[in-house]
Protein backbone atom coordinates (compact mmCIF):
# COMPACT_ATOMS: atom_id res chain seq x y z
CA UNK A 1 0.00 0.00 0.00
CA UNK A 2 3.35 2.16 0.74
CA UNK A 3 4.49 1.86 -2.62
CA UNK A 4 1.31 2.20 -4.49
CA UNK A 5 0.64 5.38 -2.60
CA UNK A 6 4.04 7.10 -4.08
CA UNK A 7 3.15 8.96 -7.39
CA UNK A 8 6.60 8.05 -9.02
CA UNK A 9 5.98 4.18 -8.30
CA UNK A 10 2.68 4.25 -10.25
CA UNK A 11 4.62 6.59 -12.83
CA UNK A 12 7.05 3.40 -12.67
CA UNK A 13 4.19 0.60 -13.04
CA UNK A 14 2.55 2.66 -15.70
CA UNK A 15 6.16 2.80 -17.75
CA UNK A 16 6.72 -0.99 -17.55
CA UNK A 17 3.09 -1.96 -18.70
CA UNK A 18 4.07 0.57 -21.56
CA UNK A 19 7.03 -1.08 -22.27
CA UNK A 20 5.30 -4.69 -22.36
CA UNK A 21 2.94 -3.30 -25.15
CA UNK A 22 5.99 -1.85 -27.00
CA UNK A 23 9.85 -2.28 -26.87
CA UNK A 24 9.62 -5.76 -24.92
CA UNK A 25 7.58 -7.06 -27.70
CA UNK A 26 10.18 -6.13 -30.22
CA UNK A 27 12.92 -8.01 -28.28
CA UNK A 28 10.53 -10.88 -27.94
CA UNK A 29 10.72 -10.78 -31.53
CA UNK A 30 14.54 -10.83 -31.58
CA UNK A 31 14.89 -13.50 -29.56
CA UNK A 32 12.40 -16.01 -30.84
CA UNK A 33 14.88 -18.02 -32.36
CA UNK A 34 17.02 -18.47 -28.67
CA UNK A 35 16.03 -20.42 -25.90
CA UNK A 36 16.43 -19.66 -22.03
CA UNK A 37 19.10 -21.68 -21.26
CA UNK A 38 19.53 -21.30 -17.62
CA UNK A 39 16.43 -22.88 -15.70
CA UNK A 40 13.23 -20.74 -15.12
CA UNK A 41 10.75 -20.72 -12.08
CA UNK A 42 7.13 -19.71 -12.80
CA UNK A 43 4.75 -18.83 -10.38
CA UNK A 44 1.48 -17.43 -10.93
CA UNK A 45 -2.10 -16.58 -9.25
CA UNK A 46 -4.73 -19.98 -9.89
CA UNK A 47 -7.45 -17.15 -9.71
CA UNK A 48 -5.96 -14.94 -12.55
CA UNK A 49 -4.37 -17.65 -14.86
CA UNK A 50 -6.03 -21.09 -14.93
CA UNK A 51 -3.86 -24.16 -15.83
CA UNK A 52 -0.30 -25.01 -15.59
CA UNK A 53 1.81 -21.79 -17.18
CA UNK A 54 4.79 -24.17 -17.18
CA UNK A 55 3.67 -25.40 -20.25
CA UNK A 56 3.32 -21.98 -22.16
CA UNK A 57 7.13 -21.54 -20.85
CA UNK A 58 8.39 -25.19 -22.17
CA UNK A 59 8.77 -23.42 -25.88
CA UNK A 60 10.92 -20.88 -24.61
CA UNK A 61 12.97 -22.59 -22.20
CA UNK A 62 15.10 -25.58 -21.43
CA UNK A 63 14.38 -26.34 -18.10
CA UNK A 64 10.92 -25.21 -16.56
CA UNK A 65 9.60 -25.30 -13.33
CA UNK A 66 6.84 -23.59 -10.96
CA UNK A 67 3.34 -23.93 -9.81
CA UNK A 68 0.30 -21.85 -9.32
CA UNK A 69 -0.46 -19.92 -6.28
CA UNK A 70 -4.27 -19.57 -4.84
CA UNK A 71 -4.59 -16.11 -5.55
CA UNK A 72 -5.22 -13.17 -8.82
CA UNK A 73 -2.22 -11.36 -10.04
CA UNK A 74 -0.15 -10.05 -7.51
CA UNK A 75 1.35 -12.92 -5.48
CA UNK A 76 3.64 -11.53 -3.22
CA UNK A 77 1.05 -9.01 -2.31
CA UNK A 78 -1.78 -11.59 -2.02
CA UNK A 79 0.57 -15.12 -1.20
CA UNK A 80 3.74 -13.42 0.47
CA UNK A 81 4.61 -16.27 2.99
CA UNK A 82 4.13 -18.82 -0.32
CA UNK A 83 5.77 -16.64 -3.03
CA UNK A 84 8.78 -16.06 -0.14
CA UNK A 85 9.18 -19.60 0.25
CA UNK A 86 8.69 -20.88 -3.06
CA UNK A 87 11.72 -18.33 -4.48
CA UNK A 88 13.63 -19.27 -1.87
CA UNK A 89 13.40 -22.91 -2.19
CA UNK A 90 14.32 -22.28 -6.07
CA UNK A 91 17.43 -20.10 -5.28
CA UNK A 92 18.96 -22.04 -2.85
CA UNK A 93 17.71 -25.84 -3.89
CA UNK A 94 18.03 -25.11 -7.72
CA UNK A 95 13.70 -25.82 -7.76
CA UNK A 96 10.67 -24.09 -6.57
CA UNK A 97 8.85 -27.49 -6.84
């Protein structure tokens, strides 16, 4: 609530959606022909995303692994204790599974 009270961190949020719509598409299209090589954790909110996103991420990348929170969109805001302890199993373990 801190943060989203500050005008310059919604200036912030409003710049990075802008950037999804625009110049992060363009390097998505640069780099369709490269895979992630290193391995990727997932998480995401049940509630806003149905179904297992690992799947939409096994294209793109090598070695995929995550799960779905019980929550919408913003999981550390919603899930903290979950989303704290899933990274944190990833980082240090090498999985978030």
């Amino acid at each position: 609530m801190r943060c989203h009270s500050d005008p310059a961190a919604i200036h912030a949020t409003c710049e990075d959606m802008r950037a999804l719509m625009s110049i992060d598409l363009e390097h998505d299209r640069a780099d369709l022909d490269r895979r992630i090589e290193c391995p990727l954790f997932v998480l995401w909110g049940s509630k806003f995303r149905p179904g297992d996103l690992r799947a939409t991420w096994l294209d793109r990348a090598r070695d995929v692994s995550g799960r779905a929170l019980d929550c919408s969109h913003f999981l550390a805001e919603e899930r903290p204790d979950e989303t704290a302890a899933a990274l944190l199993a990833f980082f240090s373990a090498g999985t978030g599974d």
